[in-house]
N, C-alpha and C. Protein backbone atom coordinates (compact mmCIF):
# COMPACT_ATOMS: atom_id res chain seq x y z
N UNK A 1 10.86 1.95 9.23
CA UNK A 1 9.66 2.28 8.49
C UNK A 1 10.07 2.98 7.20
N UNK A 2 9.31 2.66 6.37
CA UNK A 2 9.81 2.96 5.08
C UNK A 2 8.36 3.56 4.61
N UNK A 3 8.10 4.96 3.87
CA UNK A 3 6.95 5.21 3.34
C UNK A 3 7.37 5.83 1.89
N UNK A 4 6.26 5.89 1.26
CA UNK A 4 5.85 7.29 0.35
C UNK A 4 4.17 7.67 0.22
N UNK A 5 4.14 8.61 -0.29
CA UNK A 5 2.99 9.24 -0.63
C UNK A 5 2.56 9.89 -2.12
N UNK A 6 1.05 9.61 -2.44
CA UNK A 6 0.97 10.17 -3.53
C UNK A 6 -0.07 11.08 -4.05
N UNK A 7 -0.64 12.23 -4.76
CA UNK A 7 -1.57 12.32 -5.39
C UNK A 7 -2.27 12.38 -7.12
N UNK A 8 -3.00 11.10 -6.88
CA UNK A 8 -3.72 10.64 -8.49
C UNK A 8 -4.99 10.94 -8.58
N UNK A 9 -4.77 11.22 -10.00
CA UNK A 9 -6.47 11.12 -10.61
C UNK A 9 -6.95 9.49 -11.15
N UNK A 10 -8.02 9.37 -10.88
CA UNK A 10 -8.67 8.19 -11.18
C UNK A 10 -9.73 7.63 -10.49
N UNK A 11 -10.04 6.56 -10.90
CA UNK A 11 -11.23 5.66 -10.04
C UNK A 11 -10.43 4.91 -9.16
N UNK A 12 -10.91 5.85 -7.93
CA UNK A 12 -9.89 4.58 -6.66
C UNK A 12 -10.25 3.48 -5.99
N UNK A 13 -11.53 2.91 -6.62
CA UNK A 13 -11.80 1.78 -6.75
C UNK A 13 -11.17 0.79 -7.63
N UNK A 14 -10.85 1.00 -9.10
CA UNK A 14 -10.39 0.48 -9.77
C UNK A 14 -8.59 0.56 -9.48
N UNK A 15 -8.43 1.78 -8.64
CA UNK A 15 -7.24 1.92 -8.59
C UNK A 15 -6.81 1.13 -7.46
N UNK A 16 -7.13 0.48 -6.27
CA UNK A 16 -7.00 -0.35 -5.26
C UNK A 16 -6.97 -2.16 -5.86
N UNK A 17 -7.55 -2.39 -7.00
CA UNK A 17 -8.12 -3.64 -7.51
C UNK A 17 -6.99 -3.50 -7.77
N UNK A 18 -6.21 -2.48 -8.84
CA UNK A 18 -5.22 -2.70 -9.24
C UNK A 18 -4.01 -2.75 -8.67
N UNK A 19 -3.61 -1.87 -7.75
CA UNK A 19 -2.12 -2.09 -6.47
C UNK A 19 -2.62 -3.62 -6.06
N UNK A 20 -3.62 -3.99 -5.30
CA UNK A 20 -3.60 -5.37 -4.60
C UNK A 20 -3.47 -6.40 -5.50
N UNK A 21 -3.62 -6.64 -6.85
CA UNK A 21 -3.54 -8.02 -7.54
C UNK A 21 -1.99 -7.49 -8.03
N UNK A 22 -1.00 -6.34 -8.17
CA UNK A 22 -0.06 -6.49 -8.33
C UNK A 22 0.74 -6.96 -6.64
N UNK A 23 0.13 -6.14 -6.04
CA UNK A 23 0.94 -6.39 -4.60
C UNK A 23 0.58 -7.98 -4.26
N UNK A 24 -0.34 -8.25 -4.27
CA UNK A 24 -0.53 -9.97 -3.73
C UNK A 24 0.27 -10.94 -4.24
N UNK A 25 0.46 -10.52 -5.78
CA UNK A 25 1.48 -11.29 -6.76
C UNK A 25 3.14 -11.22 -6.37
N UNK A 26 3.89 -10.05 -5.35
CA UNK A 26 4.87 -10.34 -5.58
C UNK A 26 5.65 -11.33 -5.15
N UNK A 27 5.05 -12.14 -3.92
CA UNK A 27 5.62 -12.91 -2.93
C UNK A 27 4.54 -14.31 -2.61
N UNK A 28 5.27 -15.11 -2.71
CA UNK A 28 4.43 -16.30 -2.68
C UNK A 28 3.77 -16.55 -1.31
N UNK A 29 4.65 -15.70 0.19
CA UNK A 29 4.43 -15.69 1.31
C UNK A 29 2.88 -14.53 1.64
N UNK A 30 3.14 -13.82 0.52
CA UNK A 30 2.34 -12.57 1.14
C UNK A 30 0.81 -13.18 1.54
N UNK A 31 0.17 -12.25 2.32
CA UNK A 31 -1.02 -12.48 2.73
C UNK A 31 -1.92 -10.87 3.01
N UNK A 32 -2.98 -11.05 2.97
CA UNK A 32 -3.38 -9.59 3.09
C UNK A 32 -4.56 -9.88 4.57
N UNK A 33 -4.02 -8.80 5.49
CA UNK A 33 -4.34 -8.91 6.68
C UNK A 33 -5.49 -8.43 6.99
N UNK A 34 -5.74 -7.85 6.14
CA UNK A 34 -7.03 -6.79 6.92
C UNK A 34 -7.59 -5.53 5.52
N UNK A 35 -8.64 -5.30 5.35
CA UNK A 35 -9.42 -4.62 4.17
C UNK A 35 -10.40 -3.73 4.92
N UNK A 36 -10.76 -2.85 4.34
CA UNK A 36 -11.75 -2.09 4.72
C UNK A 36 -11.91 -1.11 3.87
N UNK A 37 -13.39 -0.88 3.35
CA UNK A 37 -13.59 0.87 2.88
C UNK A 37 -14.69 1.54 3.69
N UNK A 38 -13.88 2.85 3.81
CA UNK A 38 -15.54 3.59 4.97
C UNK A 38 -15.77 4.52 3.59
N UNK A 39 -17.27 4.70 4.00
CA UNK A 39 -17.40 5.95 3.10
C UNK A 39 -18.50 6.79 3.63
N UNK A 40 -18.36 8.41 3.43
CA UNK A 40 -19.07 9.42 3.30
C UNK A 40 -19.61 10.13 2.45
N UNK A 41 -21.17 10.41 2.28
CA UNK A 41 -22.30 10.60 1.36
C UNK A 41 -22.57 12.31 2.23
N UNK A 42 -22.37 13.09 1.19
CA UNK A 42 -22.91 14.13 2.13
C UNK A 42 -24.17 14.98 1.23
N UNK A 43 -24.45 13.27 -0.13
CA UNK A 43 -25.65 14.30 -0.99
C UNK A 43 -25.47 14.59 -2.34
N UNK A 44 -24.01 14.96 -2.63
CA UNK A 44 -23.66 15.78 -4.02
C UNK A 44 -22.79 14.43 -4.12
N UNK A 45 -21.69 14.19 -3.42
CA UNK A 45 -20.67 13.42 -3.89
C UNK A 45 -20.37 12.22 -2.39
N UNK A 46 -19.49 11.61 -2.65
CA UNK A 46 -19.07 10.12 -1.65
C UNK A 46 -17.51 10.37 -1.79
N UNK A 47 -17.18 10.45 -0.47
CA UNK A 47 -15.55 10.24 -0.41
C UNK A 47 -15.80 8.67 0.34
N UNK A 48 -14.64 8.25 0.16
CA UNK A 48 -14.26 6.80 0.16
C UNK A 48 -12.88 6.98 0.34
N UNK A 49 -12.92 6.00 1.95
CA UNK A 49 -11.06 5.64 2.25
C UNK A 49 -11.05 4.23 2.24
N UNK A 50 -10.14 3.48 1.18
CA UNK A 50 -9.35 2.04 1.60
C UNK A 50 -8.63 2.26 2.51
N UNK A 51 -9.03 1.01 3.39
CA UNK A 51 -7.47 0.93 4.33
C UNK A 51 -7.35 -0.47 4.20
N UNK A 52 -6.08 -0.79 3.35
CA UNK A 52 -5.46 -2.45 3.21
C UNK A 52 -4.12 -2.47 4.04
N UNK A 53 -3.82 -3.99 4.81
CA UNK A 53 -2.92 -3.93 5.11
C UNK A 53 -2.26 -5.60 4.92
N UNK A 54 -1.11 -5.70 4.34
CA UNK A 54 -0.58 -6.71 3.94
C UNK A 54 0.60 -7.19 4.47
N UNK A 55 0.97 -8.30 4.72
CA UNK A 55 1.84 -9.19 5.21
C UNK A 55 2.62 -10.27 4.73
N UNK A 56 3.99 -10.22 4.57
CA UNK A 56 4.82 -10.99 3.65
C UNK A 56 6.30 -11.51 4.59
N UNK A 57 6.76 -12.57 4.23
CA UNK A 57 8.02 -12.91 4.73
C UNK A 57 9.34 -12.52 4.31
N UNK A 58 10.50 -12.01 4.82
CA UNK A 58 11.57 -10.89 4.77
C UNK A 58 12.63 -12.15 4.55
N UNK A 59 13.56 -12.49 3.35
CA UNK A 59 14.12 -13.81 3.56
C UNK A 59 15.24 -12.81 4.09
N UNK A 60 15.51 -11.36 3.93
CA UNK A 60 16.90 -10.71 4.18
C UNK A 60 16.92 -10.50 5.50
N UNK A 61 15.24 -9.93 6.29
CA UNK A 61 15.33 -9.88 7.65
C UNK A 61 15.12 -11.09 8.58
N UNK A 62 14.76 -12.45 7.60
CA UNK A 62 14.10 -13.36 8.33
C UNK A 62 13.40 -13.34 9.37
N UNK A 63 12.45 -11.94 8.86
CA UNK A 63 11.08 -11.80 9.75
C UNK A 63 9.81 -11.53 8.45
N UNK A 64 8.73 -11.25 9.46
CA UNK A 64 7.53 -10.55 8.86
C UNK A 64 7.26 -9.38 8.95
N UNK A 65 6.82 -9.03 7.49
CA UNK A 65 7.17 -7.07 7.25
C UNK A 65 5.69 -6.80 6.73
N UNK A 66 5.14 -5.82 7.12
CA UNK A 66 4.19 -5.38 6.45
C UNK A 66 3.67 -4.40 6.02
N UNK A 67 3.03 -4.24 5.48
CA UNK A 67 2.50 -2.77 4.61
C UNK A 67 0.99 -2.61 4.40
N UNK A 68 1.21 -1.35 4.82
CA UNK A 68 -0.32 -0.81 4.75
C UNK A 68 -0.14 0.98 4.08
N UNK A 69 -1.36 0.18 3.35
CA UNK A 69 -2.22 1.28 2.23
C UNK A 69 -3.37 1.75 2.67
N UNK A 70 -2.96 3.37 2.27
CA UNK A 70 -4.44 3.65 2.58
C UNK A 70 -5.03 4.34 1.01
N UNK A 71 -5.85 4.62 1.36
CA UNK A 71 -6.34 5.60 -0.28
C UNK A 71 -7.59 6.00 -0.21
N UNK A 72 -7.41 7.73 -0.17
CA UNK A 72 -8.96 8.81 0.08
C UNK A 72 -9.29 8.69 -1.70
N UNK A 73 -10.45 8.48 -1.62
CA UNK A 73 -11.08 8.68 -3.09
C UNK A 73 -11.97 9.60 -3.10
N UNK A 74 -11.97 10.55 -3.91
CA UNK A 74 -13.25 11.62 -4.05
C UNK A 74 -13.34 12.32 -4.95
N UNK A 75 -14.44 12.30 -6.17
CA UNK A 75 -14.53 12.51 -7.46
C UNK A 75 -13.09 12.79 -8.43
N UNK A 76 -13.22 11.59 -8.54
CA UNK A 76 -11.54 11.09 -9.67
C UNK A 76 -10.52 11.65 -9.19
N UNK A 77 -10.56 12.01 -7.91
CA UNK A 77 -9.01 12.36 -7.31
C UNK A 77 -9.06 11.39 -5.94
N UNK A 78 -7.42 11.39 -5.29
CA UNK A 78 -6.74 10.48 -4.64
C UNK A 78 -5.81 10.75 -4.22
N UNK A 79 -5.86 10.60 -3.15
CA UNK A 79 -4.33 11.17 -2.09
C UNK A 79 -4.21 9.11 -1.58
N UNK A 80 -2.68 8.81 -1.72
CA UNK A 80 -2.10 7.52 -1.32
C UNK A 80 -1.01 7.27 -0.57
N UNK A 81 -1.24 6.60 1.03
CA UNK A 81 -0.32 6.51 1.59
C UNK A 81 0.23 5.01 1.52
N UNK A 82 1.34 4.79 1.38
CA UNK A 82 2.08 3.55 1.89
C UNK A 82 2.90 3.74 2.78
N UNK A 83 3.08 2.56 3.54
CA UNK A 83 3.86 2.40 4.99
C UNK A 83 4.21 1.02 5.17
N UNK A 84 5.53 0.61 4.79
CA UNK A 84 5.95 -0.29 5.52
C UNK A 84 6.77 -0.70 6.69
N UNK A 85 7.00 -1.73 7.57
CA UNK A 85 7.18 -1.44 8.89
C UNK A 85 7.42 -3.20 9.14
N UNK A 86 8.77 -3.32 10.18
CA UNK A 86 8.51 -4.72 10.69
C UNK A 86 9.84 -5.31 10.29
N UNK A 87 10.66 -4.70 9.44
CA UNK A 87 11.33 -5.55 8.87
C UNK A 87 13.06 -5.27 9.55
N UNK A 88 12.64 -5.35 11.41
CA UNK A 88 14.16 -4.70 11.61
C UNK A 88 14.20 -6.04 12.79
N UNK A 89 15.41 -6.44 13.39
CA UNK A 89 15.46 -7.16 14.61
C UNK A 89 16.06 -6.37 15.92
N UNK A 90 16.50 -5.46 15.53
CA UNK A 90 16.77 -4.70 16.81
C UNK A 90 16.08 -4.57 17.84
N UNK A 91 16.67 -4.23 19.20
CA UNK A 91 15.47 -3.83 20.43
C UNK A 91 15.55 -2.58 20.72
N UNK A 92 16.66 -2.29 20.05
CA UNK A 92 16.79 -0.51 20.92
C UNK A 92 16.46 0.39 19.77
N UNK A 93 17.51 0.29 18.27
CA UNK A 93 17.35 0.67 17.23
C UNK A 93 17.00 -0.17 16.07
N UNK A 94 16.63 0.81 14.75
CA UNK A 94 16.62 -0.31 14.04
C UNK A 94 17.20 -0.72 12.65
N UNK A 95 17.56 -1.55 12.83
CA UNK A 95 18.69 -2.08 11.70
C UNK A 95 18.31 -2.95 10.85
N UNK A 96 18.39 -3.24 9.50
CA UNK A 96 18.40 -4.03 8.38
C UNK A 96 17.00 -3.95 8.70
N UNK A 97 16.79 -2.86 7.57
CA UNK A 97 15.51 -2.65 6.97
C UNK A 97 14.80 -3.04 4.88
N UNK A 98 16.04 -3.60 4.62
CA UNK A 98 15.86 -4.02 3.74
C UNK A 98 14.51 -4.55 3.29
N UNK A 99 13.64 -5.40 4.14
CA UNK A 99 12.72 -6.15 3.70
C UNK A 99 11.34 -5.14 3.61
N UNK A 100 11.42 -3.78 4.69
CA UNK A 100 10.49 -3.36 4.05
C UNK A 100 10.34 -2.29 3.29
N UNK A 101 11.78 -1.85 2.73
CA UNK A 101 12.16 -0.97 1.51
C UNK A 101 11.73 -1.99 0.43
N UNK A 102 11.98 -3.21 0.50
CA UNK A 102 11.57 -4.11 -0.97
C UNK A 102 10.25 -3.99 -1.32
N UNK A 103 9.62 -4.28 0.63
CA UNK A 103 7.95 -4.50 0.36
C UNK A 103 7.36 -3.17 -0.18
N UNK A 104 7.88 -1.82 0.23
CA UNK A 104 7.19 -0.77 -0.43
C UNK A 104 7.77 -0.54 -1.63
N UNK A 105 8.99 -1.15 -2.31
CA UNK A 105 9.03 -0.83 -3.75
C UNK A 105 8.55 -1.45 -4.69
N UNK A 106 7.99 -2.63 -4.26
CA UNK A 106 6.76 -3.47 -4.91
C UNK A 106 5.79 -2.80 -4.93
N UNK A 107 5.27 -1.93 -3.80
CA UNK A 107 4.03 -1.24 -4.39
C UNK A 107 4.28 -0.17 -4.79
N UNK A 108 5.21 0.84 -4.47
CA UNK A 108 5.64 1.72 -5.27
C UNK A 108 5.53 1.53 -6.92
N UNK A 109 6.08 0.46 -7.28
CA UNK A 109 6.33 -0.27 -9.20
C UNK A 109 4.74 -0.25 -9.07
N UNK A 110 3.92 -0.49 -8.63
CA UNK A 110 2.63 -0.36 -8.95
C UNK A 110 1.70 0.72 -9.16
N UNK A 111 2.15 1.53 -8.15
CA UNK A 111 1.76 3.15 -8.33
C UNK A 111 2.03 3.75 -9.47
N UNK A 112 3.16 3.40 -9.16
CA UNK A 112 3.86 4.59 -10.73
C UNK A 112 3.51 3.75 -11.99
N UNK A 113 3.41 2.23 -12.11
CA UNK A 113 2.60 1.85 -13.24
C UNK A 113 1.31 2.07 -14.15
N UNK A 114 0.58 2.93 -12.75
CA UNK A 114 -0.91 3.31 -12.97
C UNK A 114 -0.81 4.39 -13.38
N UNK A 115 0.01 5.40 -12.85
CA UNK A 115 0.62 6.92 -13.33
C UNK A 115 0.76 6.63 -14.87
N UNK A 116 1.89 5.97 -15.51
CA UNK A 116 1.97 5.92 -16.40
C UNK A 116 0.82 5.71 -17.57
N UNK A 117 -0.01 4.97 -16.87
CA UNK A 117 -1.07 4.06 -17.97
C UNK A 117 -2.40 5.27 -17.84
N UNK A 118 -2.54 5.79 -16.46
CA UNK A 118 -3.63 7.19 -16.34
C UNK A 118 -3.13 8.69 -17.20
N UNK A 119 -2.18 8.61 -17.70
CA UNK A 119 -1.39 9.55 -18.61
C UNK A 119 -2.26 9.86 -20.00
């Protein structure tokens, strides 16, 4: 398992549009498994959590690796988790994890792209 974490300012609506059309783009295999936003209204303001989770083929692990995003939104701030996972063949331990260090540095290059451009 391979993660990081982040906290941004922004619209994390616009900021999810943007990780997924970079993340969908990196791999011709990828697929996105599963979407969801919940949200809470308590009157004054709406927090809002994405939870995306995506699925791509490992040519180094010659398996399937995947990654899941989450992202709390609540008035122009954002806490962001990534997690990727899947990309080992071992049974006991796990070894050659390459594929999902790649898959989270694809979205990683996306994060920090938005950092830069929310500057």
């Amino acid at each position: 398992m391979a993660q990081a974490n982040y906290d941004l300012t922004g619209d994390d609506e616009e900021f999810l549009r943007f990780v997924d059309e970079r993340v969908m783009n990196t791999s011709s295999s990828i697929s996105r498994e599963h979407g969801m936003t919940y949200r809470l209204d308590n009157g004054t303001s709406e927090a809002r959590m994405h939870v995306v989770t995506y699925e791509r083929f490992s040519m180094t692990g010659g398996n399937r690796v995947s990654l899941h995003l989450s992202v709390l939104g609540l008035d122009g701030r954002m806490v962001v988790d990534l997690t990727s996972s899947g990309g080992s063949q071992a049974v006991l331990f796990k070894i050659n994890t390459f594929g999902e260090e790649a898959f989270l540095g694809k979205a990683v290059e996306a994060v920090e792209e938005w950092q830069r451009r929310s500057r």
